[in-house]
PDB file of N, CA and C in Angstrom:
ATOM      1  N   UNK A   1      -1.005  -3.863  14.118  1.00  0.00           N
ATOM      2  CA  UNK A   1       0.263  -3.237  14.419  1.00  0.00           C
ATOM      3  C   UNK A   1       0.657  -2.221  13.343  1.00  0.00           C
ATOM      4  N   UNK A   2       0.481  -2.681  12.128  1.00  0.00           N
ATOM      5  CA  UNK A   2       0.704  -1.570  11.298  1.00  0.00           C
ATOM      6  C   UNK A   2      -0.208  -0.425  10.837  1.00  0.00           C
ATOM      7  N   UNK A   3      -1.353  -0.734  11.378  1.00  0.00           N
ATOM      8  CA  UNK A   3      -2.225   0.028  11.629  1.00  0.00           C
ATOM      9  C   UNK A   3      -1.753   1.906  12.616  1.00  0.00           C
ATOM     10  N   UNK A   4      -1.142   1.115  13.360  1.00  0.00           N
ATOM     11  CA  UNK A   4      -0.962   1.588  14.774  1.00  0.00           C
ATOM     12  C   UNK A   4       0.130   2.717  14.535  1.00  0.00           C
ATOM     13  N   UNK A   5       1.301   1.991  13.820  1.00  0.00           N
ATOM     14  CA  UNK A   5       2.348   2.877  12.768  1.00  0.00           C
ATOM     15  C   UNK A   5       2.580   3.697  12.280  1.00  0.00           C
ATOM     16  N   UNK A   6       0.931   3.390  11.321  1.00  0.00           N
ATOM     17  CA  UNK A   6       0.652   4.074  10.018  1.00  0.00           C
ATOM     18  C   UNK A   6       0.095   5.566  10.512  1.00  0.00           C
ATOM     19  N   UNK A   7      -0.461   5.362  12.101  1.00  0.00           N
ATOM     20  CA  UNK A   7      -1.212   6.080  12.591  1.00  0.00           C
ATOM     21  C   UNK A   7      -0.196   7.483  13.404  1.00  0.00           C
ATOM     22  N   UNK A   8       0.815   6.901  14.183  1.00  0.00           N
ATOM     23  CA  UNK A   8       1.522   6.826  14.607  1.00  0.00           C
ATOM     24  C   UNK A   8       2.648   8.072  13.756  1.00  0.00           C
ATOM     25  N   UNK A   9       3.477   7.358  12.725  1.00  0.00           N
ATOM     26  CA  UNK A   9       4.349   7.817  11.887  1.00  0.00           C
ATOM     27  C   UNK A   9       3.275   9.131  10.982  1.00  0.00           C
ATOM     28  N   UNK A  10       2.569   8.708  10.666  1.00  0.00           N
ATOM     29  CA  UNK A  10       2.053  10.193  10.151  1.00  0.00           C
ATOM     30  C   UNK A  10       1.387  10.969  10.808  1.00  0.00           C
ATOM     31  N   UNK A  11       0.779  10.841  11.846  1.00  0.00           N
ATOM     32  CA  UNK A  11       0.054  12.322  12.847  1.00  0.00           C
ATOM     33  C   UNK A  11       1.733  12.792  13.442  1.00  0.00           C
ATOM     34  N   UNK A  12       2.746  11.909  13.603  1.00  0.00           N
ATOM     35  CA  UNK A  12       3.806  12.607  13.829  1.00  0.00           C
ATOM     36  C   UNK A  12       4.517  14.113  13.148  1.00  0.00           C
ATOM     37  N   UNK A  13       4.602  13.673  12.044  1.00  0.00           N
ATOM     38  CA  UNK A  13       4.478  15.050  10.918  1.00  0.00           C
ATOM     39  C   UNK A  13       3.108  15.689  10.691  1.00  0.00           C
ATOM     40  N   UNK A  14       2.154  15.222  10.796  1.00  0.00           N
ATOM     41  CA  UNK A  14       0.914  16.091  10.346  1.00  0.00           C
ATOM     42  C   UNK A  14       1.156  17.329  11.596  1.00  0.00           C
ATOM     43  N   UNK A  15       1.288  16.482  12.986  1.00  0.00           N
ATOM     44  CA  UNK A  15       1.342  18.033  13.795  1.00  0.00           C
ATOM     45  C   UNK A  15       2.643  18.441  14.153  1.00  0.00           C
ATOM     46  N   UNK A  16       3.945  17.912  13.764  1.00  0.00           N
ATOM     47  CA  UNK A  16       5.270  18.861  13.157  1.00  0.00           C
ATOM     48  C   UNK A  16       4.483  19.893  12.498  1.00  0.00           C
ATOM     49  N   UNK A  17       4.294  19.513  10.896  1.00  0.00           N
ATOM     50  CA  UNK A  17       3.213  20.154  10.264  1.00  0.00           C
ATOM     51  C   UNK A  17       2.666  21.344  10.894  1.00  0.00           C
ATOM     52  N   UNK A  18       2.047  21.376  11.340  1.00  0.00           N
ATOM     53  CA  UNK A  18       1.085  22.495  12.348  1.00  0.00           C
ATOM     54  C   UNK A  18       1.092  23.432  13.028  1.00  0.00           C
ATOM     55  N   UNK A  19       2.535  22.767  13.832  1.00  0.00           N
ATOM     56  CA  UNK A  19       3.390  23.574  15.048  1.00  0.00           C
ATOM     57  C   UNK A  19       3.893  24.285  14.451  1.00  0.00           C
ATOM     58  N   UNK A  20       4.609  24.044  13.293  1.00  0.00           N
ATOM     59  CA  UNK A  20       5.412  24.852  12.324  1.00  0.00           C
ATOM     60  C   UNK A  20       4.992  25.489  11.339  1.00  0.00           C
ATOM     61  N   UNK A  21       3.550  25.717  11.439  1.00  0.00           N
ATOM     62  CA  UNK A  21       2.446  26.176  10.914  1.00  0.00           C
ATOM     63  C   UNK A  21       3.357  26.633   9.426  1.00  0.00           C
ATOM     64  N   UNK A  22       3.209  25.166   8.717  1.00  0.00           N
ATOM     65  CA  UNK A  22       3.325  24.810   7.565  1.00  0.00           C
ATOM     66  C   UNK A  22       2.154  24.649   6.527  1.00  0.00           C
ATOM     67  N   UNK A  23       1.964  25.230   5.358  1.00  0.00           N
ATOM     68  CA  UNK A  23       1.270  24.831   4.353  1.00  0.00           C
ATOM     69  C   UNK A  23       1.458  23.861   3.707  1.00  0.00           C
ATOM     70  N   UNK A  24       0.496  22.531   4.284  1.00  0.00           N
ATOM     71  CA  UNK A  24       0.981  21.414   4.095  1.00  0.00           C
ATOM     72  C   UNK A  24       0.878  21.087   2.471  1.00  0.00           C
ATOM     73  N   UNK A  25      -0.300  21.194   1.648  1.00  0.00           N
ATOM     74  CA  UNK A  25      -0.396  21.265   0.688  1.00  0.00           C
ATOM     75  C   UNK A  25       0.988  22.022  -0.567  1.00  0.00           C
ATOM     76  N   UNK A  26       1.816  23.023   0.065  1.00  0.00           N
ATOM     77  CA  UNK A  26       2.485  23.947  -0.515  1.00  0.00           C
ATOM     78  C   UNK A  26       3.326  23.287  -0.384  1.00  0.00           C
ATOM     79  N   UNK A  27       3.853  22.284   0.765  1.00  0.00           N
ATOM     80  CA  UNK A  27       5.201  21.648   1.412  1.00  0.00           C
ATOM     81  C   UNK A  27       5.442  20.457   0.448  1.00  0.00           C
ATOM     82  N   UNK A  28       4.152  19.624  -0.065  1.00  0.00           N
ATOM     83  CA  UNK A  28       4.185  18.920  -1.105  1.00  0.00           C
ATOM     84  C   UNK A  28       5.116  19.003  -2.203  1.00  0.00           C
ATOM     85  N   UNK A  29       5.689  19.861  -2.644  1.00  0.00           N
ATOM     86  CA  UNK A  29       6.014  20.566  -3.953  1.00  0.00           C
ATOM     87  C   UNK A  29       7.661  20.463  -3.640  1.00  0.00           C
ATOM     88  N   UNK A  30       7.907  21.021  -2.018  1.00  0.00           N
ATOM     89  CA  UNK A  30       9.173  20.998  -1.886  1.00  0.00           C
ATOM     90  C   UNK A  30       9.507  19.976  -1.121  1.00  0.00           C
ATOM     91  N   UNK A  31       9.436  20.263   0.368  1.00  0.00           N
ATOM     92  CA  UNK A  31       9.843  19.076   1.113  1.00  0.00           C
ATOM     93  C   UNK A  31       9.446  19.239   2.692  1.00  0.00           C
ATOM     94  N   UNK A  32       9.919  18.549   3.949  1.00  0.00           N
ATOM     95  CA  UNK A  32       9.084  18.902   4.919  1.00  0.00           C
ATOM     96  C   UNK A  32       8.542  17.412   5.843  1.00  0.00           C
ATOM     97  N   UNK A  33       7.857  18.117   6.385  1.00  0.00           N
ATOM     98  CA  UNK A  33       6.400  16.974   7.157  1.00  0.00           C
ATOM     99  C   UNK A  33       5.556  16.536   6.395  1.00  0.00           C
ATOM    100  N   UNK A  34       4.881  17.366   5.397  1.00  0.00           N
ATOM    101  CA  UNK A  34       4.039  16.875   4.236  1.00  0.00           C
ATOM    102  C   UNK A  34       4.383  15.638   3.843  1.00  0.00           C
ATOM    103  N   UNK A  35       5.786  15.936   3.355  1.00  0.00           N
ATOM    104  CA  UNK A  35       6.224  14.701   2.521  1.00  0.00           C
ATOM    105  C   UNK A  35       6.187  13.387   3.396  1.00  0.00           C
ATOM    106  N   UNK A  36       6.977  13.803   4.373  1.00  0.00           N
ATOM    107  CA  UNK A  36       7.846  12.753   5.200  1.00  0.00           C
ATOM    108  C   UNK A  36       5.857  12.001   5.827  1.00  0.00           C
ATOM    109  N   UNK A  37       5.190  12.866   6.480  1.00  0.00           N
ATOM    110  CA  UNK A  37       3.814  12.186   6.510  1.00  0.00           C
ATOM    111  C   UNK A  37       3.165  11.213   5.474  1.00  0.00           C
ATOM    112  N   UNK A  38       3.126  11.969   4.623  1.00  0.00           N
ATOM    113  CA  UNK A  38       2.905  11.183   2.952  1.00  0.00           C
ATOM    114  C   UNK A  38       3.473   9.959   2.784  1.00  0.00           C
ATOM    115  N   UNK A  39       4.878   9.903   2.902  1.00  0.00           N
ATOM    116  CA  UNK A  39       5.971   8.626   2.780  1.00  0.00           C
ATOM    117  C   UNK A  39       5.613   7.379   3.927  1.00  0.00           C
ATOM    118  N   UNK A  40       5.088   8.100   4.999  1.00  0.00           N
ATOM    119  CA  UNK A  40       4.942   6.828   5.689  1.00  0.00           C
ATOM    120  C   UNK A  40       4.215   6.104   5.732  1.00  0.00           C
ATOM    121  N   UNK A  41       2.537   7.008   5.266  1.00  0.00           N
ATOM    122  CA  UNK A  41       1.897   6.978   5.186  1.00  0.00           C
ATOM    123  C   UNK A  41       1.217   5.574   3.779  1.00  0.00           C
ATOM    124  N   UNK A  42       2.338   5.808   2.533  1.00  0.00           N
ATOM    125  CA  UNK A  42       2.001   5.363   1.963  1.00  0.00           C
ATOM    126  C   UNK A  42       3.291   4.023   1.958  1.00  0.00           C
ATOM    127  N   UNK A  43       3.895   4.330   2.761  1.00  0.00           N
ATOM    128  CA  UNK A  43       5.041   2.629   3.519  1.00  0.00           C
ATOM    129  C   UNK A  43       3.927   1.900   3.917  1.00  0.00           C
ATOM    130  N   UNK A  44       3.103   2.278   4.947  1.00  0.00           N
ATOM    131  CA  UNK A  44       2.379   1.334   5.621  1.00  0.00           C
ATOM    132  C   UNK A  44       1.513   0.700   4.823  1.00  0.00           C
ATOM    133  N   UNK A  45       0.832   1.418   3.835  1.00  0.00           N
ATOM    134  CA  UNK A  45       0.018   0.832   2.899  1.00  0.00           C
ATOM    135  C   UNK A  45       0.676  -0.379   2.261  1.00  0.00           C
ATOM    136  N   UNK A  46       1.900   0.107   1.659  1.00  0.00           N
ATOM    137  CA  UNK A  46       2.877  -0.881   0.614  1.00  0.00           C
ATOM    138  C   UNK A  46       2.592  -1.736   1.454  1.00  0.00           C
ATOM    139  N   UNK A  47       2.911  -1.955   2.549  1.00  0.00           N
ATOM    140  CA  UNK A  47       3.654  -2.875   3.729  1.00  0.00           C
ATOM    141  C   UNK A  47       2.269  -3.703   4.427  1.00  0.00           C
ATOM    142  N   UNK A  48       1.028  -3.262   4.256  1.00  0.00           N
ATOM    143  CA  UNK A  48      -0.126  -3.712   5.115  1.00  0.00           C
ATOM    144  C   UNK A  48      -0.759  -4.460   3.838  1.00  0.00           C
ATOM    145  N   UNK A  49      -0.639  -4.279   2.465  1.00  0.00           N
ATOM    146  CA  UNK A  49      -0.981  -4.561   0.934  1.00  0.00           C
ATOM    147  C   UNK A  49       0.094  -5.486   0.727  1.00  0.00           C
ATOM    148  N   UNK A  50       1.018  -5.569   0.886  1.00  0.00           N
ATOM    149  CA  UNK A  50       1.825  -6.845   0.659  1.00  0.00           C
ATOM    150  C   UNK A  50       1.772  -7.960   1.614  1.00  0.00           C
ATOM    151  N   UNK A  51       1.421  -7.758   2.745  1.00  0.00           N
ATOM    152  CA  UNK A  51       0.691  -9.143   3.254  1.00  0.00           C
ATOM    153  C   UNK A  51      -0.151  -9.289   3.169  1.00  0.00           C
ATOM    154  N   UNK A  52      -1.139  -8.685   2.595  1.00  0.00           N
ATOM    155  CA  UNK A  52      -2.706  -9.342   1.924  1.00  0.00           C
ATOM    156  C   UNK A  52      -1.860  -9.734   0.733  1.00  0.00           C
ATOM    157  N   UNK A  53      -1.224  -9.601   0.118  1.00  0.00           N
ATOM    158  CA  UNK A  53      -0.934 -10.279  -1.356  1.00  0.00           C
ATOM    159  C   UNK A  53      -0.828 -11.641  -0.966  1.00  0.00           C
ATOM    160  N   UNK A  54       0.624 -11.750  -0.001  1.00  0.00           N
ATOM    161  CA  UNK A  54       1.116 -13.051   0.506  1.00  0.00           C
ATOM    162  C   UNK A  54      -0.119 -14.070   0.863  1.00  0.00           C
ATOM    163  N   UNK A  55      -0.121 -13.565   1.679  1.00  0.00           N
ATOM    164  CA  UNK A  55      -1.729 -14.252   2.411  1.00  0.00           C
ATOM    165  C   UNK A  55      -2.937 -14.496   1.155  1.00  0.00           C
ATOM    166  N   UNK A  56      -3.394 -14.129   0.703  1.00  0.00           N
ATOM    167  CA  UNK A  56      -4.695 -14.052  -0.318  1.00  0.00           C
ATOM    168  C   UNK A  56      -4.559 -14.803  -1.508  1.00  0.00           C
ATOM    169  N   UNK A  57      -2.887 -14.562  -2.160  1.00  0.00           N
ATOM    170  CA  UNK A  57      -2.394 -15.322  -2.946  1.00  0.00           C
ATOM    171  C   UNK A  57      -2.021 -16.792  -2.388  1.00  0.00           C
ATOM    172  N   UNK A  58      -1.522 -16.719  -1.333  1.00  0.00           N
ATOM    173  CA  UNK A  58      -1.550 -18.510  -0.854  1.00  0.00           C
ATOM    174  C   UNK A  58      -3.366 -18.757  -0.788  1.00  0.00           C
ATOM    175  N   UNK A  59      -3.578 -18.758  -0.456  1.00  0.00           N
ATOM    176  CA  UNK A  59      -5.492 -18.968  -0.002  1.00  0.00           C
ATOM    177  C   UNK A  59      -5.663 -19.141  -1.167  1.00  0.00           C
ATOM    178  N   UNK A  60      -6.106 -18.446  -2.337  1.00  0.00           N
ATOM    179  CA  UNK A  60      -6.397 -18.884  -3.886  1.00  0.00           C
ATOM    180  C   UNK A  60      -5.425 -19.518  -4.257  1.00  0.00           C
ATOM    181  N   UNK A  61      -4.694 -19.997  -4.229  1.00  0.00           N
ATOM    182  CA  UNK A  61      -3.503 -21.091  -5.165  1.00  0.00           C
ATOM    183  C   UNK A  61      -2.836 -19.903  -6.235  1.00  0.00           C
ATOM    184  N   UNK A  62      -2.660 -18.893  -5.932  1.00  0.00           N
ATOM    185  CA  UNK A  62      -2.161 -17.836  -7.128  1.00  0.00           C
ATOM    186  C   UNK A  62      -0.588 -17.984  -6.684  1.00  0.00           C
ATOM    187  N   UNK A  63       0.175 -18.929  -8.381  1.00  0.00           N
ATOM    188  CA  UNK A  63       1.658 -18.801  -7.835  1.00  0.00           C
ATOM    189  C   UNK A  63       2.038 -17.686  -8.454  1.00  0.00           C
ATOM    190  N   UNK A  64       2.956 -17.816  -7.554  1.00  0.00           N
ATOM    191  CA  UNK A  64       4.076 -16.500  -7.429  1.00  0.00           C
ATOM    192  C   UNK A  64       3.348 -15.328  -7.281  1.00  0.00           C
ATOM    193  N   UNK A  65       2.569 -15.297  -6.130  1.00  0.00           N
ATOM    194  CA  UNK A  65       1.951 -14.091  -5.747  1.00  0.00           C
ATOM    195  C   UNK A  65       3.408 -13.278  -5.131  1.00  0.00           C
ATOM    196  N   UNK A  66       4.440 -13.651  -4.525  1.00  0.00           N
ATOM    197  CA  UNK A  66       5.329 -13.121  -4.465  1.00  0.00           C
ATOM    198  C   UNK A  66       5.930 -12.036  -5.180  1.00  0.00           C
ATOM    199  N   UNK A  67       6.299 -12.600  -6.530  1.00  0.00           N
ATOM    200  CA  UNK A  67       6.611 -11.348  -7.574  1.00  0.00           C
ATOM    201  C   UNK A  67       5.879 -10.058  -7.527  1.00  0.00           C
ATOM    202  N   UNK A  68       4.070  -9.904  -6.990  1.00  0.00           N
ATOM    203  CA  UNK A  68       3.594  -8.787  -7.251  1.00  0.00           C
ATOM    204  C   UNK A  68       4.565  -7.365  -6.381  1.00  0.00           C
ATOM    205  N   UNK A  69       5.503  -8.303  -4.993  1.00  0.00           N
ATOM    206  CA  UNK A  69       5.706  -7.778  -4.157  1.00  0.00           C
ATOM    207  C   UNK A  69       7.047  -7.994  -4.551  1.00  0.00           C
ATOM    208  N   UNK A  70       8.281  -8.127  -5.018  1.00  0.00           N
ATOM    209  CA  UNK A  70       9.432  -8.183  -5.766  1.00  0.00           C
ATOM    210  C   UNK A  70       9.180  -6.939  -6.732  1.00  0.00           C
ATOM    211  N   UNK A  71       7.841  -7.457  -7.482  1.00  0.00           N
ATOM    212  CA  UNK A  71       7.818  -6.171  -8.921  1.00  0.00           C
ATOM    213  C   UNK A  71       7.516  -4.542  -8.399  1.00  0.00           C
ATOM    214  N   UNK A  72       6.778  -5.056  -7.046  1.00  0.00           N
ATOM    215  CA  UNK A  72       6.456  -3.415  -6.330  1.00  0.00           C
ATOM    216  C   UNK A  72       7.704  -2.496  -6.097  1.00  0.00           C
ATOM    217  N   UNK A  73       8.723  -3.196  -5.773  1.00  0.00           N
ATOM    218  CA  UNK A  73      10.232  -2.450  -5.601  1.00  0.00           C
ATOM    219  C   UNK A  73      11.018  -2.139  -7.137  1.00  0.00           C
ATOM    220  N   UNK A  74      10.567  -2.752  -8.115  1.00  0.00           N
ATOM    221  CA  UNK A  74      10.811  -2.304  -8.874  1.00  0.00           C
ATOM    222  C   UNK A  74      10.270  -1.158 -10.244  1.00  0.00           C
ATOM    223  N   UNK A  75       8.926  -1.733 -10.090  1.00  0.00           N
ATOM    224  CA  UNK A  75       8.270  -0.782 -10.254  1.00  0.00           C
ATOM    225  C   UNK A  75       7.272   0.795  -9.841  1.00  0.00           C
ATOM    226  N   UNK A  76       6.049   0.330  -9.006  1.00  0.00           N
ATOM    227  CA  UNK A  76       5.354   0.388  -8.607  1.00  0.00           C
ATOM    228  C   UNK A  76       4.539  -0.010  -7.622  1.00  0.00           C
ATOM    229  N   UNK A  77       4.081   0.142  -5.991  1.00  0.00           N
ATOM    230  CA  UNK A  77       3.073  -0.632  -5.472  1.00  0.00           C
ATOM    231  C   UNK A  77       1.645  -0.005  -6.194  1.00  0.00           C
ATOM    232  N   UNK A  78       1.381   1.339  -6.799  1.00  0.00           N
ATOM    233  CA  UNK A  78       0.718   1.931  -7.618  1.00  0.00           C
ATOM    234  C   UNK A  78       0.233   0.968  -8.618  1.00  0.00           C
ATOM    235  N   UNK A  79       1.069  -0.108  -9.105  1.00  0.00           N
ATOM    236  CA  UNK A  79       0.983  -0.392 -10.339  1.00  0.00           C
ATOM    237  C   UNK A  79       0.795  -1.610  -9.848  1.00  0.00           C
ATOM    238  N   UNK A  80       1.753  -2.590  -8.967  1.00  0.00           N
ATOM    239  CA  UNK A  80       1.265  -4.004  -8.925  1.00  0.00           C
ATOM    240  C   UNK A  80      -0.036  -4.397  -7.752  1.00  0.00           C
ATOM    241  N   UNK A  81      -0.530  -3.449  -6.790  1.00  0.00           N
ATOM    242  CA  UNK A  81      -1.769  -4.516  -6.427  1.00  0.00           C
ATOM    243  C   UNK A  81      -2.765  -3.995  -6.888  1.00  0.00           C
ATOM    244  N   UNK A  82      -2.870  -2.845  -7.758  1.00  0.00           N
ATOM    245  CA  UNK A  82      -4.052  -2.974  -8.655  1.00  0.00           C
ATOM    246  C   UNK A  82      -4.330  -4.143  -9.438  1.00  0.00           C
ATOM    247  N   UNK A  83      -2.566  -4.329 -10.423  1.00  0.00           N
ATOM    248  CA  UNK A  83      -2.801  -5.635 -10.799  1.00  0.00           C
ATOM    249  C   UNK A  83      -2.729  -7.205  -9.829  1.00  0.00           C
ATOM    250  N   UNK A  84      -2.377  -6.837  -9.275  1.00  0.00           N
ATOM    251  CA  UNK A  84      -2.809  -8.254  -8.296  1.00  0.00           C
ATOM    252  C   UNK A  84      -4.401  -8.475  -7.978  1.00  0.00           C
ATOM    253  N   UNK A  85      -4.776  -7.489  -7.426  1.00  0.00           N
ATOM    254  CA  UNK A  85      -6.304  -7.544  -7.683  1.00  0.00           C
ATOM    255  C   UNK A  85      -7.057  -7.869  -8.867  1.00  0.00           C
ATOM    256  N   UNK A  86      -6.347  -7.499  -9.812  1.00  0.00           N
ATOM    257  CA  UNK A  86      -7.278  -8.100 -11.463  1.00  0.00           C
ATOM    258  C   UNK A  86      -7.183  -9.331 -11.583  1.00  0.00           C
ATOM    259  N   UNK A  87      -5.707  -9.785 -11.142  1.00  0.00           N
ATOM    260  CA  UNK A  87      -5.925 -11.292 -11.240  1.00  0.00           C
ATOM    261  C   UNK A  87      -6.076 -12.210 -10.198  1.00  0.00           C
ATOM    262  N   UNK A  88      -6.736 -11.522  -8.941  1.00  0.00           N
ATOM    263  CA  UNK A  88      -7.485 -12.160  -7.732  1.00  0.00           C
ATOM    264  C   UNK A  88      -9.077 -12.158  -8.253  1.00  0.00           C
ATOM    265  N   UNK A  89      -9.154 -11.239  -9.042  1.00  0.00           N
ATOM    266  CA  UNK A  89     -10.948 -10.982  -9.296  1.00  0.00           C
ATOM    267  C   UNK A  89     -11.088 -12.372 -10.482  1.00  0.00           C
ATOM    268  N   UNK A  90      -9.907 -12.325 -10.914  1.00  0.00           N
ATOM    269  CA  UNK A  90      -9.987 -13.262 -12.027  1.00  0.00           C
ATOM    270  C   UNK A  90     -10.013 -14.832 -11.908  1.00  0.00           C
ATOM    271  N   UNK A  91      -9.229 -15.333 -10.931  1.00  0.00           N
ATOM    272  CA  UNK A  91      -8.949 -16.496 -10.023  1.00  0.00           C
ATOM    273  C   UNK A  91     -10.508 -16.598  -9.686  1.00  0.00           C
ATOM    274  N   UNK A  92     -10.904 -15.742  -8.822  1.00  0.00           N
ATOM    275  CA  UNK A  92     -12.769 -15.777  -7.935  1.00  0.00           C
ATOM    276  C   UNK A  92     -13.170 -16.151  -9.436  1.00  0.00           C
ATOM    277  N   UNK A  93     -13.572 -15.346 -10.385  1.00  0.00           N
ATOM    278  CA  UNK A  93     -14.839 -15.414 -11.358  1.00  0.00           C
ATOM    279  C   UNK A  93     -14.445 -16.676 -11.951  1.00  0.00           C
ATOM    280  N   UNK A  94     -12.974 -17.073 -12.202  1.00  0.00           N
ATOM    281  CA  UNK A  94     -13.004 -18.569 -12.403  1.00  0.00           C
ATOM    282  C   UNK A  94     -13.071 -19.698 -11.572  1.00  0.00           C
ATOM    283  N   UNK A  95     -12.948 -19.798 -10.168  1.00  0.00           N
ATOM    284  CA  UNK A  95     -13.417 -20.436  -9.535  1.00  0.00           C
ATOM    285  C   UNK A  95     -15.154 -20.850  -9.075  1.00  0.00           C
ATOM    286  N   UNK A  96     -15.778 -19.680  -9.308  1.00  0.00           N
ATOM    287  CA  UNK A  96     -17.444 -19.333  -9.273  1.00  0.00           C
ATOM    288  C   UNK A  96     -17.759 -20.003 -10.630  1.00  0.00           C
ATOM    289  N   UNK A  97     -17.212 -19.652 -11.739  1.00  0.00           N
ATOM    290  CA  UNK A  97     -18.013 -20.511 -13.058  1.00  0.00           C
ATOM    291  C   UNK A  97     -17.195 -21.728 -12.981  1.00  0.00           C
ATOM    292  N   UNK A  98     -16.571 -22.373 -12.542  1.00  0.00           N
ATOM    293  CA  UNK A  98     -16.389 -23.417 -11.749  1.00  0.00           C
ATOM    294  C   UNK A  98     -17.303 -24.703 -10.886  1.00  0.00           C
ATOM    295  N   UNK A  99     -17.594 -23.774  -9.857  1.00  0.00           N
ATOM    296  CA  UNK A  99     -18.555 -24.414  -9.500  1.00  0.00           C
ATOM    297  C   UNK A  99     -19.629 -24.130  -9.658  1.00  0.00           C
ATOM    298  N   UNK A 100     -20.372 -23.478 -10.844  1.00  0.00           N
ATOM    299  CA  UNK A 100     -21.637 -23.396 -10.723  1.00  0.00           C
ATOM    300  C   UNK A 100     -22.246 -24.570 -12.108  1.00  0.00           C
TER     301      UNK A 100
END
């Protein structure tokens, strides 16, 4: 579904974009379809990346996988599922020397 959205909400502006034979690259800078494509574009991500957190973090026992997605509004989603991923890779490599 958010797939569908993601797909959805940004070919919406990409061909605004087009019709209005906009330099999308140039529109970047100011404002527009570019952007508004861009923004949704990277909502759906936030939004399709925070239920893999939820989800992935329950499955490994990682508490308060929650916060990565609390700290994303405050900081960064840029910044927290990179780090959520370091300490999903980290959870695996300790679970693997674990059982080996």
């Amino acid at each position: 579904m958010l797939s569908l959205l993601g797909l959805v909400g940004t070919w919406t502006f990409n061909v605004l974009a087009v019709v209005q034979t906009v330099d999308f690259f140039g529109d970047l800078v100011s404002s527009g379809p570019a952007v508004s494509s861009i923004s949704v574009d990277l909502l759906m991500v936030a939004a399709a990346g925070s239920v893999f957190i939820l989800v992935e973090g329950r499955r490994l026992g990682l508490r308060h996988a929650w916060l990565y997605v609390v700290l994303s509004a405050l900081t960064a989603f840029a910044f927290t599922f990179p780090l959520f991923l370091a300490m999903r890779e980290r959870k695996l490599t300790a679970r693997a020397r674990a059982n080996a």
